[in-house]
C-alpha atoms as a PDB file:
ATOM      1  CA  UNK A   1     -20.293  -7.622   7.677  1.00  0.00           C
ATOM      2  CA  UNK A   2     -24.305  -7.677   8.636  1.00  0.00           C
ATOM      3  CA  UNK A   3     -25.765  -5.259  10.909  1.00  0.00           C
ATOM      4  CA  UNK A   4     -29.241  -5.897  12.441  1.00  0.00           C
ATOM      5  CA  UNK A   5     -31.484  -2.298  13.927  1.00  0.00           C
ATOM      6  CA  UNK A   6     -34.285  -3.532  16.180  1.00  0.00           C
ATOM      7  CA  UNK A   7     -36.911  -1.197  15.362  1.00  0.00           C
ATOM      8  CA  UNK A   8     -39.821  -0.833  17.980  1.00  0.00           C
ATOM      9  CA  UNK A   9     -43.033   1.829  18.408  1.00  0.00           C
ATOM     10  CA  UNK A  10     -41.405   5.607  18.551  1.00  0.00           C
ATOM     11  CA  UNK A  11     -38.348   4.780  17.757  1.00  0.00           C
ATOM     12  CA  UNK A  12     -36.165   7.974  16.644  1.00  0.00           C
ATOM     13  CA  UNK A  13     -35.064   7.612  13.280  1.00  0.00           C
ATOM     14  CA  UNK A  14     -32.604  10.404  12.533  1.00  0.00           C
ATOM     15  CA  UNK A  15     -30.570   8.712  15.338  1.00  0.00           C
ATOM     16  CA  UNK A  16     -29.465   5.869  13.227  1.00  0.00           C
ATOM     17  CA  UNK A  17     -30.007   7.931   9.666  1.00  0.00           C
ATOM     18  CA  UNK A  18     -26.412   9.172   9.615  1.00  0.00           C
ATOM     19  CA  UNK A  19     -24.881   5.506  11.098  1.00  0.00           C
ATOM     20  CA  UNK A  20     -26.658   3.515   8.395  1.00  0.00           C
ATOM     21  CA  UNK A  21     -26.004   5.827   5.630  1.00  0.00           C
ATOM     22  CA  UNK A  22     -22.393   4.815   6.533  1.00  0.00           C
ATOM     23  CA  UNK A  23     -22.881   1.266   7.222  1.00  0.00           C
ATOM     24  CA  UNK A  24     -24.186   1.043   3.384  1.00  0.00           C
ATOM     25  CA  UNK A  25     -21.478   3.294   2.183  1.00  0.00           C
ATOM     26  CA  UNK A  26     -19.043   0.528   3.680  1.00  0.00           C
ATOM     27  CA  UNK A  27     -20.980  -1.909   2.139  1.00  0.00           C
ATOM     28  CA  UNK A  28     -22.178  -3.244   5.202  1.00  0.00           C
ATOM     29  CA  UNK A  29     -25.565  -5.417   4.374  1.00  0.00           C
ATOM     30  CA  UNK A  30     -28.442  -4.271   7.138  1.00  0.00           C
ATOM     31  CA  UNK A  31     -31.579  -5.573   7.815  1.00  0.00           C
ATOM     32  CA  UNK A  32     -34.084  -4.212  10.199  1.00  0.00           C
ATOM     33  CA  UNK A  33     -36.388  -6.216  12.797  1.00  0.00           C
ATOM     34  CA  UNK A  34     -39.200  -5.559  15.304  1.00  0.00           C
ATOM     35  CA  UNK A  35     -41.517  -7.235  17.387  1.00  0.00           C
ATOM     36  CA  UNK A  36     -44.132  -6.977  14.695  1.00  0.00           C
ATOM     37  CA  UNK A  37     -43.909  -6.495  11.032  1.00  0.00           C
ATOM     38  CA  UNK A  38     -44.471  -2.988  11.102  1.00  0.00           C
ATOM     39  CA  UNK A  39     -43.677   0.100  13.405  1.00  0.00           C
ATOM     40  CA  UNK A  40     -44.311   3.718  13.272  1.00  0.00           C
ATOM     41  CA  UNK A  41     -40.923   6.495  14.410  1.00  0.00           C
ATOM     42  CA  UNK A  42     -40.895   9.157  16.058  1.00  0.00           C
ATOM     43  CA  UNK A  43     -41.772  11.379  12.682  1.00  0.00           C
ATOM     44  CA  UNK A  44     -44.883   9.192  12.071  1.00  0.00           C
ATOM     45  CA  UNK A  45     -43.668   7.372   9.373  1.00  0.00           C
ATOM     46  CA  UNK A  46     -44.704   3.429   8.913  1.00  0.00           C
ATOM     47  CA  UNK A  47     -41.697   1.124   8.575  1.00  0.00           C
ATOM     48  CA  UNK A  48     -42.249  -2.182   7.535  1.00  0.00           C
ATOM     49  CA  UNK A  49     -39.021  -4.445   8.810  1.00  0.00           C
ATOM     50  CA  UNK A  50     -37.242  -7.230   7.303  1.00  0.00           C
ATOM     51  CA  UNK A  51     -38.001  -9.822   9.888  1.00  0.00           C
ATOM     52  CA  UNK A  52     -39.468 -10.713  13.001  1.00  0.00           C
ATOM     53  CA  UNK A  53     -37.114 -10.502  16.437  1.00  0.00           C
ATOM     54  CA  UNK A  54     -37.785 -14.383  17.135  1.00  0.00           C
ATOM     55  CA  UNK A  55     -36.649 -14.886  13.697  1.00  0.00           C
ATOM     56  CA  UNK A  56     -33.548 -13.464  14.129  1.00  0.00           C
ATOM     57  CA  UNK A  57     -30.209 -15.242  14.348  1.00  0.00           C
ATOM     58  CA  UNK A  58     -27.265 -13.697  16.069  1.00  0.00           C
ATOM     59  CA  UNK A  59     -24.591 -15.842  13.965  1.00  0.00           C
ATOM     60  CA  UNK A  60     -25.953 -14.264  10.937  1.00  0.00           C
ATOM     61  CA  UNK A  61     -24.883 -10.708  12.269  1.00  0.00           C
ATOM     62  CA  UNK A  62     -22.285  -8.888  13.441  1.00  0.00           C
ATOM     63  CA  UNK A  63     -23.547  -6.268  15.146  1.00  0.00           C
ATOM     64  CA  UNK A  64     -27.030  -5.247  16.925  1.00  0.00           C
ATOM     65  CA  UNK A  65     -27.886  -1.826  17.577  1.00  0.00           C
ATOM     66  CA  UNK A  66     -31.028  -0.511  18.999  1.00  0.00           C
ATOM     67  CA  UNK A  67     -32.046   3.139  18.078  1.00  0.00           C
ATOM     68  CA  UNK A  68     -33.004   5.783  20.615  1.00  0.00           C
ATOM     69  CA  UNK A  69     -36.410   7.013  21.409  1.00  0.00           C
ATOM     70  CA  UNK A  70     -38.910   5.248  24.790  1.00  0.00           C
ATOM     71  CA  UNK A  71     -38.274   1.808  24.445  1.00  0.00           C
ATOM     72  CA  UNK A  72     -40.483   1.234  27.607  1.00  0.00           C
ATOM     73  CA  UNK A  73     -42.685  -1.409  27.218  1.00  0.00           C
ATOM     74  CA  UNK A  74     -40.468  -2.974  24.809  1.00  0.00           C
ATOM     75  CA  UNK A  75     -37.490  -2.671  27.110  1.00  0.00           C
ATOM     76  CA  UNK A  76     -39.136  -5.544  29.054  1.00  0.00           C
ATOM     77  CA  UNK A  77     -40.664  -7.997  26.445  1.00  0.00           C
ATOM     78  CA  UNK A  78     -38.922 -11.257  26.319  1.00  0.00           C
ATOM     79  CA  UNK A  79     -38.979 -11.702  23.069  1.00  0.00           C
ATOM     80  CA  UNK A  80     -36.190  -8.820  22.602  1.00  0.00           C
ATOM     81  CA  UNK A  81     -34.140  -9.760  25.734  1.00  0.00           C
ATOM     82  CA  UNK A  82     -33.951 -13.025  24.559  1.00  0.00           C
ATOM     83  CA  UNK A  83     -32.127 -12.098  21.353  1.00  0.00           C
ATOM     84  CA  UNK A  84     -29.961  -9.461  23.051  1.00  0.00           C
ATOM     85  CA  UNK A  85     -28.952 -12.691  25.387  1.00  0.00           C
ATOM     86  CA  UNK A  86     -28.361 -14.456  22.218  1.00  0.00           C
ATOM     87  CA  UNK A  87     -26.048 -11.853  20.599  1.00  0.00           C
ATOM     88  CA  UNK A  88     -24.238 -11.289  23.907  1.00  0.00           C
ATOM     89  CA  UNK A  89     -23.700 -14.808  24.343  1.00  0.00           C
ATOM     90  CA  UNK A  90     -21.636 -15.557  20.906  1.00  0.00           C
ATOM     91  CA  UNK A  91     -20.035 -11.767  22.041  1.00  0.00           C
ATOM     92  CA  UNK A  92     -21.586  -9.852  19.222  1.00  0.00           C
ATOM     93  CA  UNK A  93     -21.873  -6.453  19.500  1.00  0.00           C
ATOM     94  CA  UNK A  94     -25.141  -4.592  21.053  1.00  0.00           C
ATOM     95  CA  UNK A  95     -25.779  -0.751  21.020  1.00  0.00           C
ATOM     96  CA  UNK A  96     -28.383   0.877  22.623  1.00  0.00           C
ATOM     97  CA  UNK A  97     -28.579   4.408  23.029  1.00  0.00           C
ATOM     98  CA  UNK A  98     -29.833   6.041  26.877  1.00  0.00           C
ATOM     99  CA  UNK A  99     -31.291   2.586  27.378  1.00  0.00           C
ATOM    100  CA  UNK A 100     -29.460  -0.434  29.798  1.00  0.00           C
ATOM    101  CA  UNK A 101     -31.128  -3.738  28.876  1.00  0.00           C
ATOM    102  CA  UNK A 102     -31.137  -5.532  32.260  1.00  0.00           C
ATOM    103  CA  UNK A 103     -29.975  -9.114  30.088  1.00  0.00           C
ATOM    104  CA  UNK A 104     -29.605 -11.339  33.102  1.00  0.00           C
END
């Protein structure tokens, strides 16, 4: 199983701490995108991500979850719904915490 986290500007990292601690215990590989190849969370730490969000391919995953935090502008950018369309489309799963991606 691969799990993707779409990282973005303020995300809140102790939100998805305690999920991918488990993922990896399960031995579930997980690789981390964003809009740019480097964000900042919530606690001010810099978090350079696997990949790009255009990069991405939903066949390669299994699962997409989006941490919470203020996704606003991000919530909007094409670039993201675009991949959330693609996961929903081969019925992957999405997550996103507080947030409803208008998709359609």
């Amino acid at each position: 199983m691969k799990a993707l986290f779409f990282l973005y500007e303020g995300y809140v990292d102790w939100e998805i701490s305690p999920l991918s601690y488990m993922l990896n215990v399960c031995d579930v590989e997980i690789n981390t995108a964003a809009l740019n190849e480097e964000v900042t969370h919530e606690g001010k730490f810099k978090v350079k991500v696997d990949l790009n969000i255009e990069a991405c391919d939903p066949s390669n995953y299994d699962i997409l979850i989006i941490p919470g935090g203020e996704p606003a502008p991000f919530d909007k950018d094409e670039r993201l719904l675009k991949a959330i369309r693609r996961f929903d489309e081969r019925s992957g799963w999405h997550f996103a915490r507080k947030k409803v991606f208008n998709i359609h």
